[in-house]
PDB file of N, CA and C in Angstrom:
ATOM      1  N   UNK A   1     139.944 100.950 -53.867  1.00  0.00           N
ATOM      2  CA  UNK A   1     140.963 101.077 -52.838  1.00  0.00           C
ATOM      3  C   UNK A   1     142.360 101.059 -53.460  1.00  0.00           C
ATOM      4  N   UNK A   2     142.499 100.257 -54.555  1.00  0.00           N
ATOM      5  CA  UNK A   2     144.159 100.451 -55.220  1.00  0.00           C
ATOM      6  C   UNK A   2     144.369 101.594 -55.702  1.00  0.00           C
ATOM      7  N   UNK A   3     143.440 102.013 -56.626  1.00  0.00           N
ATOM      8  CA  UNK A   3     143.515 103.394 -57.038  1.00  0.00           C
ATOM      9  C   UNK A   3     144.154 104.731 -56.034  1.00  0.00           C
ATOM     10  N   UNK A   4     143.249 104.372 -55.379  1.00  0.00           N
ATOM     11  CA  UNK A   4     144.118 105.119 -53.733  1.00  0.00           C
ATOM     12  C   UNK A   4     145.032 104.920 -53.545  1.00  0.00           C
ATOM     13  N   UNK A   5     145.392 103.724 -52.847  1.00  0.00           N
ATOM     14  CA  UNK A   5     147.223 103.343 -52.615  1.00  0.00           C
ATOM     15  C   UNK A   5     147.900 103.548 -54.181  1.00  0.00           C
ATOM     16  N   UNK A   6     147.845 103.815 -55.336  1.00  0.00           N
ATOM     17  CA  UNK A   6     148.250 103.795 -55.916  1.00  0.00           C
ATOM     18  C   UNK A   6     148.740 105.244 -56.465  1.00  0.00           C
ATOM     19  N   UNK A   7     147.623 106.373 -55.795  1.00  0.00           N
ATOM     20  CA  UNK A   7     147.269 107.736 -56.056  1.00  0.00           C
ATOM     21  C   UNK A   7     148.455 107.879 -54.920  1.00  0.00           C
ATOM     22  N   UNK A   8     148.456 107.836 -53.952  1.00  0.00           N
ATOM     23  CA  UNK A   8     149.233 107.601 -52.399  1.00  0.00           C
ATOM     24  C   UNK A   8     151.101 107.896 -53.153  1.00  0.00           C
ATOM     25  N   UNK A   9     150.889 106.708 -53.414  1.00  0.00           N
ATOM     26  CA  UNK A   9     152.443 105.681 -53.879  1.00  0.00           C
ATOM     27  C   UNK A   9     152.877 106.778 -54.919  1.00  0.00           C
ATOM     28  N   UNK A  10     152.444 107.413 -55.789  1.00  0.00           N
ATOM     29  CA  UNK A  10     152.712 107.941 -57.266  1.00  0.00           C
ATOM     30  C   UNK A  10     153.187 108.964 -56.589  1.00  0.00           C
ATOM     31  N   UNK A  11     152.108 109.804 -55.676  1.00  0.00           N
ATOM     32  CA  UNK A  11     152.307 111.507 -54.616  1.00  0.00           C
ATOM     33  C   UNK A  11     153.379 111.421 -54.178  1.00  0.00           C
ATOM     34  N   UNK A  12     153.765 110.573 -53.301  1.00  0.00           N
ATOM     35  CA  UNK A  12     154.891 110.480 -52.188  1.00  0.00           C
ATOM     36  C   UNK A  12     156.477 110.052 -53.499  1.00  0.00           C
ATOM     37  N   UNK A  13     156.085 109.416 -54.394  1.00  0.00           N
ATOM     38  CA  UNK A  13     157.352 108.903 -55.173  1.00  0.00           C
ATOM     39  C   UNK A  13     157.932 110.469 -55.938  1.00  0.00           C
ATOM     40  N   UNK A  14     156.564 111.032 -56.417  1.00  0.00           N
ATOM     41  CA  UNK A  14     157.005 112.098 -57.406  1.00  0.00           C
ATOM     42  C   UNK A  14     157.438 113.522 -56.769  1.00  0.00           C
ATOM     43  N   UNK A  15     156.909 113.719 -55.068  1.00  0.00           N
ATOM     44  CA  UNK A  15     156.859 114.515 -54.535  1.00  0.00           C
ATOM     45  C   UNK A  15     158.874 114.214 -54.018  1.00  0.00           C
ATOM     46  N   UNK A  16     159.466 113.581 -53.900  1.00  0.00           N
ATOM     47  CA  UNK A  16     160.708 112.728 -53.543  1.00  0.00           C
ATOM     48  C   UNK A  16     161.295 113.020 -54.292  1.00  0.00           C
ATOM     49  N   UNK A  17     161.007 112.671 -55.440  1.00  0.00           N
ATOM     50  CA  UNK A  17     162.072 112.758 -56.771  1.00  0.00           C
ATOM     51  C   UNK A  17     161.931 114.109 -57.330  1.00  0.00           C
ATOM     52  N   UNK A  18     160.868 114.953 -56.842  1.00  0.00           N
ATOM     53  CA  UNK A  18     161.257 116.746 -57.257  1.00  0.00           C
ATOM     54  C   UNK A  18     161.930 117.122 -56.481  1.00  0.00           C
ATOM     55  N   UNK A  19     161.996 116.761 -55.370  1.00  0.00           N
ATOM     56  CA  UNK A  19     162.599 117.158 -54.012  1.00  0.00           C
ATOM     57  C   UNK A  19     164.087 117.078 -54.177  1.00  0.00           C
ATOM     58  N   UNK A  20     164.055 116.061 -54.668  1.00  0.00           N
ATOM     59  CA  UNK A  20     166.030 115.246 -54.847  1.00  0.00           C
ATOM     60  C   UNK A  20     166.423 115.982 -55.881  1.00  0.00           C
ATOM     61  N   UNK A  21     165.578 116.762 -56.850  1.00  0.00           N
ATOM     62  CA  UNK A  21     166.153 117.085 -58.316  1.00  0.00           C
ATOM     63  C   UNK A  21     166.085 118.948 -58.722  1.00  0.00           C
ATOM     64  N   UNK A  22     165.058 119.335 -58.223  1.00  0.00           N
ATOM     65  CA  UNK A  22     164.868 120.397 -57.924  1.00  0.00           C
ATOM     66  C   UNK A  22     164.944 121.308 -56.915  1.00  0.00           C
ATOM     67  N   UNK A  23     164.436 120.988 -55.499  1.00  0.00           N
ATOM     68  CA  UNK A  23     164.806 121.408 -54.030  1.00  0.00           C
ATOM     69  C   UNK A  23     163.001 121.686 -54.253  1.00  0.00           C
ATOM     70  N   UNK A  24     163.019 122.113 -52.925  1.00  0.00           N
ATOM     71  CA  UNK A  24     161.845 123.060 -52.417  1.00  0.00           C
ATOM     72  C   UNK A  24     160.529 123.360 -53.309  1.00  0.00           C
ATOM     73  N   UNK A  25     161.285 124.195 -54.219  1.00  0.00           N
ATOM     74  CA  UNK A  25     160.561 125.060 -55.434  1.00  0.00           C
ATOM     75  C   UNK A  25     160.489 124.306 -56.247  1.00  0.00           C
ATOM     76  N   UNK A  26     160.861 123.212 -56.766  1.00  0.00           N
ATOM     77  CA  UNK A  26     160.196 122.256 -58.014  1.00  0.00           C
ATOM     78  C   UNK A  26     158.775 121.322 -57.082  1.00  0.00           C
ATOM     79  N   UNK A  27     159.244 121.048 -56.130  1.00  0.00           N
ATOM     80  CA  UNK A  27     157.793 120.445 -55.118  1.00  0.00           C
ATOM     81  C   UNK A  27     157.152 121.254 -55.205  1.00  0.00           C
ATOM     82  N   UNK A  28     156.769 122.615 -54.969  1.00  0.00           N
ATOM     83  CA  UNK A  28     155.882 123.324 -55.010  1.00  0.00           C
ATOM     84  C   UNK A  28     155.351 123.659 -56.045  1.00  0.00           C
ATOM     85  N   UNK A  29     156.371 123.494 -57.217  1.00  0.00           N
ATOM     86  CA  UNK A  29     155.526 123.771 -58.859  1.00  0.00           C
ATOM     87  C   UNK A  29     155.118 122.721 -59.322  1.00  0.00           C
ATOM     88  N   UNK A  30     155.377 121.537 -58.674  1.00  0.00           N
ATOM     89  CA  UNK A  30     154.670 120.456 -59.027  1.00  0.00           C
ATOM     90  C   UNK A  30     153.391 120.453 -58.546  1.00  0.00           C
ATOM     91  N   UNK A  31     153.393 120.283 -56.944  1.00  0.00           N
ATOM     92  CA  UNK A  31     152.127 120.714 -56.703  1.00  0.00           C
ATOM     93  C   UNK A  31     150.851 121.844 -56.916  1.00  0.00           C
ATOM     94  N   UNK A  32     151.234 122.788 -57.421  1.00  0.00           N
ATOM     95  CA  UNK A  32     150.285 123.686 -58.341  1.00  0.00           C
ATOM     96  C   UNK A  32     150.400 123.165 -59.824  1.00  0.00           C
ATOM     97  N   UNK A  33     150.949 122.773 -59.984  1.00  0.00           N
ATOM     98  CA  UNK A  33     150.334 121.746 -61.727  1.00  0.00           C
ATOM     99  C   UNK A  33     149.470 120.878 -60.992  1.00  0.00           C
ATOM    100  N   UNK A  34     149.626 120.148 -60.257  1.00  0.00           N
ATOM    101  CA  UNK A  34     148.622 119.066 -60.029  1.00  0.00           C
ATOM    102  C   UNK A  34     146.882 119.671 -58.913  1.00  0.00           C
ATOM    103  N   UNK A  35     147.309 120.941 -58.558  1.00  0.00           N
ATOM    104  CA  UNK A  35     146.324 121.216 -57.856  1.00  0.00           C
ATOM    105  C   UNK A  35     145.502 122.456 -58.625  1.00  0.00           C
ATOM    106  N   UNK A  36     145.912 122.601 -60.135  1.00  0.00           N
ATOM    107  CA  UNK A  36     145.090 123.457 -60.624  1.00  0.00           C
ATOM    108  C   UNK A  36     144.414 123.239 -61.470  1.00  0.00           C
ATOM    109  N   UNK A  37     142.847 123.514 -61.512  1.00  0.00           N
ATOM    110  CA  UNK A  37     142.113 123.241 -62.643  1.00  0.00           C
ATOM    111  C   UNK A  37     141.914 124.064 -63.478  1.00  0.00           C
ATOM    112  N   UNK A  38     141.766 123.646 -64.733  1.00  0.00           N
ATOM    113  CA  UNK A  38     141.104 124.814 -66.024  1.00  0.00           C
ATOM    114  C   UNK A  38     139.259 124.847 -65.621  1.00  0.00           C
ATOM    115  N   UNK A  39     138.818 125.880 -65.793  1.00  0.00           N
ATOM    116  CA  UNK A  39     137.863 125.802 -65.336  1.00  0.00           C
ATOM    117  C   UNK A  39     137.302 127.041 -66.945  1.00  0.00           C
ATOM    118  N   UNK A  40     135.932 126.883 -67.607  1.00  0.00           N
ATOM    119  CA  UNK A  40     135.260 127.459 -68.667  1.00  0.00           C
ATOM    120  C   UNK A  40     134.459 128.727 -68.011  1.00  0.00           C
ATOM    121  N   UNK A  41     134.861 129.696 -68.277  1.00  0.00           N
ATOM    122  CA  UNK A  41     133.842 131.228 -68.414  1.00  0.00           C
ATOM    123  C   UNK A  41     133.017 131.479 -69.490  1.00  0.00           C
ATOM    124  N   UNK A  42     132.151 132.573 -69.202  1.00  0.00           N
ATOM    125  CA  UNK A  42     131.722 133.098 -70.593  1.00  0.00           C
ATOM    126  C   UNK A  42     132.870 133.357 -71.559  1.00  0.00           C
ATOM    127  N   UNK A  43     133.353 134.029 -71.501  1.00  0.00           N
ATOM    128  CA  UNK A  43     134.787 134.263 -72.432  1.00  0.00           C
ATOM    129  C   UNK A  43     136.280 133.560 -72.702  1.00  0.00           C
ATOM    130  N   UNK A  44     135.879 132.265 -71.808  1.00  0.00           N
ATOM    131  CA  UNK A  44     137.255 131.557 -72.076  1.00  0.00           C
ATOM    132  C   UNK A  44     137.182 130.606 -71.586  1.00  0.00           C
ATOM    133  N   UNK A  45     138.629 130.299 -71.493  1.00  0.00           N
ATOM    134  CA  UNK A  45     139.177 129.073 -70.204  1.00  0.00           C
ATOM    135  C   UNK A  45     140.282 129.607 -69.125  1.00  0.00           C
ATOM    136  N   UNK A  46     139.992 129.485 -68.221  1.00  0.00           N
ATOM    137  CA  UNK A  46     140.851 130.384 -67.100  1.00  0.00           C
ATOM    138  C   UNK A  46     141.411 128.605 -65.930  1.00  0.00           C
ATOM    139  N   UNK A  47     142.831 129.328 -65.738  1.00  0.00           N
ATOM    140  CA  UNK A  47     143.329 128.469 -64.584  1.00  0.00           C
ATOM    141  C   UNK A  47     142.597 129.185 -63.660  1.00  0.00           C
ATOM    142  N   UNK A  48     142.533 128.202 -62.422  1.00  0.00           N
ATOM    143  CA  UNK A  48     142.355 128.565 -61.461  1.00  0.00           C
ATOM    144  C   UNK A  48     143.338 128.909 -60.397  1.00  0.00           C
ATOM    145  N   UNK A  49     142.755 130.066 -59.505  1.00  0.00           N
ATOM    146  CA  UNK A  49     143.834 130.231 -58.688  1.00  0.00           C
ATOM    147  C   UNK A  49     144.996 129.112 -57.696  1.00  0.00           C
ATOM    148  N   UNK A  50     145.833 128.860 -57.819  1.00  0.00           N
ATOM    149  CA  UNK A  50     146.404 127.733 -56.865  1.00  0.00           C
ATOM    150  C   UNK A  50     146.847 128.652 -55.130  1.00  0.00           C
ATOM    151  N   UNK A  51     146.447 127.616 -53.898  1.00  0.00           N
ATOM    152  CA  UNK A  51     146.477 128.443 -52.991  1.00  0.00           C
ATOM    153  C   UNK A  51     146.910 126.941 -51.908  1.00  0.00           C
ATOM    154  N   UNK A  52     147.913 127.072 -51.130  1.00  0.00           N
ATOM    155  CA  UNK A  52     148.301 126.116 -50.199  1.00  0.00           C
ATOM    156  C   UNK A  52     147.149 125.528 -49.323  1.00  0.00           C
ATOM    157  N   UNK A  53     145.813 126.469 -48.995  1.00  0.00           N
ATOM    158  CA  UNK A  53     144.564 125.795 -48.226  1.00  0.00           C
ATOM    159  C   UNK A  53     143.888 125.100 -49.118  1.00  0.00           C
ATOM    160  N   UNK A  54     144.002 125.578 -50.307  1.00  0.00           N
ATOM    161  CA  UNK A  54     142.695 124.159 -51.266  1.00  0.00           C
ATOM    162  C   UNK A  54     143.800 123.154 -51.281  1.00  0.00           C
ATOM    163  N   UNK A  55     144.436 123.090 -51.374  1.00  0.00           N
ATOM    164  CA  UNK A  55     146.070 121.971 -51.985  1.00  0.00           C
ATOM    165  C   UNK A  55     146.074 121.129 -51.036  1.00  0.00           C
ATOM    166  N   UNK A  56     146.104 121.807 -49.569  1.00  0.00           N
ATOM    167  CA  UNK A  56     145.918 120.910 -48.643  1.00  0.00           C
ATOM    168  C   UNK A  56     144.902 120.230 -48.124  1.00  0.00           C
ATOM    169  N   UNK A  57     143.579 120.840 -48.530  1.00  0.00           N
ATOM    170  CA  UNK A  57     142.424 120.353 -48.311  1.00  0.00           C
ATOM    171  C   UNK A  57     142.265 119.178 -49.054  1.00  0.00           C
ATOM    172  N   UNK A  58     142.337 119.208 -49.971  1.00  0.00           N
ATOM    173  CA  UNK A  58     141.809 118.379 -50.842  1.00  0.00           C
ATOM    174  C   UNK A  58     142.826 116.772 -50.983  1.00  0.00           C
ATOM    175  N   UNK A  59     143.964 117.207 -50.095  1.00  0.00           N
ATOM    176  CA  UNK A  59     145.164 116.381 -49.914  1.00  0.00           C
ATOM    177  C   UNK A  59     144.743 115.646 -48.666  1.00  0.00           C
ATOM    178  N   UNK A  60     144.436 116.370 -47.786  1.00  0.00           N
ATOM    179  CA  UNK A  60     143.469 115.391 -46.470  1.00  0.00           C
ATOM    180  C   UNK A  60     142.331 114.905 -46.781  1.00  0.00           C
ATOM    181  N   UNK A  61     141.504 115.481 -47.640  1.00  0.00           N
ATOM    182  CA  UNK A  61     140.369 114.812 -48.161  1.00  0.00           C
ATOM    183  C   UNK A  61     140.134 113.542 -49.020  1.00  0.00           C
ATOM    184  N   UNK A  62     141.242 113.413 -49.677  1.00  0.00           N
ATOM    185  CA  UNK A  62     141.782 112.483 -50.556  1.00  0.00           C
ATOM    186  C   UNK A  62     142.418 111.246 -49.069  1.00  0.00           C
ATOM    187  N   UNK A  63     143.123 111.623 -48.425  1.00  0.00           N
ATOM    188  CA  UNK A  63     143.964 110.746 -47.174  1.00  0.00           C
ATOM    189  C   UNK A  63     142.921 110.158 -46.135  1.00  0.00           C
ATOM    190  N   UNK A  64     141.685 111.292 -45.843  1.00  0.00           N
ATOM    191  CA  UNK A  64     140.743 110.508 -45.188  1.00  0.00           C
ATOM    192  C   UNK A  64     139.653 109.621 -46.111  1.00  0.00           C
ATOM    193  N   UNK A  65     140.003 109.395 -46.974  1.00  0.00           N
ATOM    194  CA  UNK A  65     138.703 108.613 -48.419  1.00  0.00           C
ATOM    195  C   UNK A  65     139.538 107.657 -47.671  1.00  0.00           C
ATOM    196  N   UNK A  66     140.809 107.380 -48.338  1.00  0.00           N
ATOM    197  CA  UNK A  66     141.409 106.165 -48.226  1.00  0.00           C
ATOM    198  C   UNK A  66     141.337 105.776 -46.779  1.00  0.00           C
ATOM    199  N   UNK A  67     142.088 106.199 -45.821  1.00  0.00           N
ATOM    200  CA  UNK A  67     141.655 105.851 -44.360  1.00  0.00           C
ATOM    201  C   UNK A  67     140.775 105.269 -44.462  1.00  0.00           C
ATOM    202  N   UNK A  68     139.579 105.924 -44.519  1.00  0.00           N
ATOM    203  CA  UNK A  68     138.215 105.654 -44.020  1.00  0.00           C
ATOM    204  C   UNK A  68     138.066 104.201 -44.881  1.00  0.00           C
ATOM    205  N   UNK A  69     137.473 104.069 -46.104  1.00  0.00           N
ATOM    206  CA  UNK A  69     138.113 102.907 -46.858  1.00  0.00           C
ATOM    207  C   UNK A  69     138.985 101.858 -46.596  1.00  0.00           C
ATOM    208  N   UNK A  70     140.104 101.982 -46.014  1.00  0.00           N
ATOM    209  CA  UNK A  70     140.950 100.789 -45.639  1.00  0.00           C
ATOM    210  C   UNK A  70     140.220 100.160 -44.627  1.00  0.00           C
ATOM    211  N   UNK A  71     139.681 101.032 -43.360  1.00  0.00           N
ATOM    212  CA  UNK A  71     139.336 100.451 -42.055  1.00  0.00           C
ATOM    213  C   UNK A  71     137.793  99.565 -42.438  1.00  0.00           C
ATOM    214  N   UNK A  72     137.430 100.150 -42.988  1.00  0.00           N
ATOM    215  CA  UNK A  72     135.904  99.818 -43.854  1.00  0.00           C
ATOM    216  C   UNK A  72     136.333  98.282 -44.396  1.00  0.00           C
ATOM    217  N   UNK A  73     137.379  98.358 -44.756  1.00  0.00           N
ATOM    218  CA  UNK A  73     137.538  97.041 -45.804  1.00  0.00           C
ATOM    219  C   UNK A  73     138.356  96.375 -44.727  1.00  0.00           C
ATOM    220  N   UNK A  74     139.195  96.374 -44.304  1.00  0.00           N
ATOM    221  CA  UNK A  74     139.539  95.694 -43.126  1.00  0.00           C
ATOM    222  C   UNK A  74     138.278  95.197 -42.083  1.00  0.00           C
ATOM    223  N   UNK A  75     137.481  96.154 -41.393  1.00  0.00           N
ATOM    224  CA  UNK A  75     136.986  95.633 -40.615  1.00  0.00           C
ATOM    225  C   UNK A  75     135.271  94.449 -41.586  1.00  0.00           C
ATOM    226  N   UNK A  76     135.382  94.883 -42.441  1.00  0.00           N
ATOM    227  CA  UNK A  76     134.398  93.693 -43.298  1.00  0.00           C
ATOM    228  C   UNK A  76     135.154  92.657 -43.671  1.00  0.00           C
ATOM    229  N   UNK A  77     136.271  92.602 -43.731  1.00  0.00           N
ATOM    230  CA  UNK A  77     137.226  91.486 -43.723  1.00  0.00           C
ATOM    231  C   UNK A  77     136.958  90.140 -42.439  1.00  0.00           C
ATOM    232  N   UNK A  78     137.072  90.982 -40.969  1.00  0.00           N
ATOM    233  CA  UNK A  78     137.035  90.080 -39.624  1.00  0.00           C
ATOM    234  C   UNK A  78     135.926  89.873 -39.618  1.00  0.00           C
ATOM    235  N   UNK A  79     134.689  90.109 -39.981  1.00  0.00           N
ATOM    236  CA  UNK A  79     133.314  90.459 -39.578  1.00  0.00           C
ATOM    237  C   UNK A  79     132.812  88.826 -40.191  1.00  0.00           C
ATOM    238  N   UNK A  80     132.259  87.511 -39.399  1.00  0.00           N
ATOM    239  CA  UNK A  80     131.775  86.541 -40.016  1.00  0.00           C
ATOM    240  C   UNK A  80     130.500  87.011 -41.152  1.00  0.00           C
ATOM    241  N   UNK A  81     130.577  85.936 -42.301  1.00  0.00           N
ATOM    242  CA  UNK A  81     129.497  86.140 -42.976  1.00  0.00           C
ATOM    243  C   UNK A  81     128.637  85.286 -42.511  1.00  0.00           C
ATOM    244  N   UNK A  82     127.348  85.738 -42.751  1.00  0.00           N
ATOM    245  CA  UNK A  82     125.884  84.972 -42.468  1.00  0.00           C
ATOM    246  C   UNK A  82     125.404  84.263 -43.378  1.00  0.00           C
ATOM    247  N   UNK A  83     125.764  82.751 -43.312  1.00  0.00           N
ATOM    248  CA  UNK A  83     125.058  82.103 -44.482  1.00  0.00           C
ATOM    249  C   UNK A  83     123.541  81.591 -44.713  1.00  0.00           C
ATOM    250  N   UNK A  84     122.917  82.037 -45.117  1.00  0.00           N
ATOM    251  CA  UNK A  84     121.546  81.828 -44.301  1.00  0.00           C
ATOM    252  C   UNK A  84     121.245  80.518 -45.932  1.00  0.00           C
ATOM    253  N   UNK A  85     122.012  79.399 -45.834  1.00  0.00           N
ATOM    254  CA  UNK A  85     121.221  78.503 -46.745  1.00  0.00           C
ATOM    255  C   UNK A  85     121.087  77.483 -46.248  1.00  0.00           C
TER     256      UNK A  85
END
């Protein structure tokens, strides 16, 4: 779960500080560095295409882990334990 808030905290700080330093277009080249993989062919190593629907997918997918996770750990938090000794 820190790893998350921590993945969270890093996105939102670095996504801010391209924003303040670059405008628009450094956020967006940041985010295709971070949303592209090298991926191995028969003949090489190729980037992969970067495209605003995987970027975002994988940006809600990442937001509902954690969600889902926090409430998970929160609600096992209130939940009495059963001591059966």
């Amino acid at each position: 779960m820190g790893l998350l808030i921590a993945y969270w905290v890093i996105f939102i700080f670095y996504t801010i500080e391209k924003f303040a330093t670059g405008g628009s277009s450094a956020v967006v080249g940041w985010y295709q560095h971070i949303g592209s993989s090298i991926v191995q062919r028969c003949d090489g190593w190729f980037l992969t295409k970067w495209s605003w629907e995987k970027f975002l997918a994988n940006q809600f997918a990442i937001l509902a882990i954690t969600l889902a996770l926090y409430f998970v750990e929160r609600r096992s938090k209130r939940m009495p334990r059963n001591q059966d000794d």
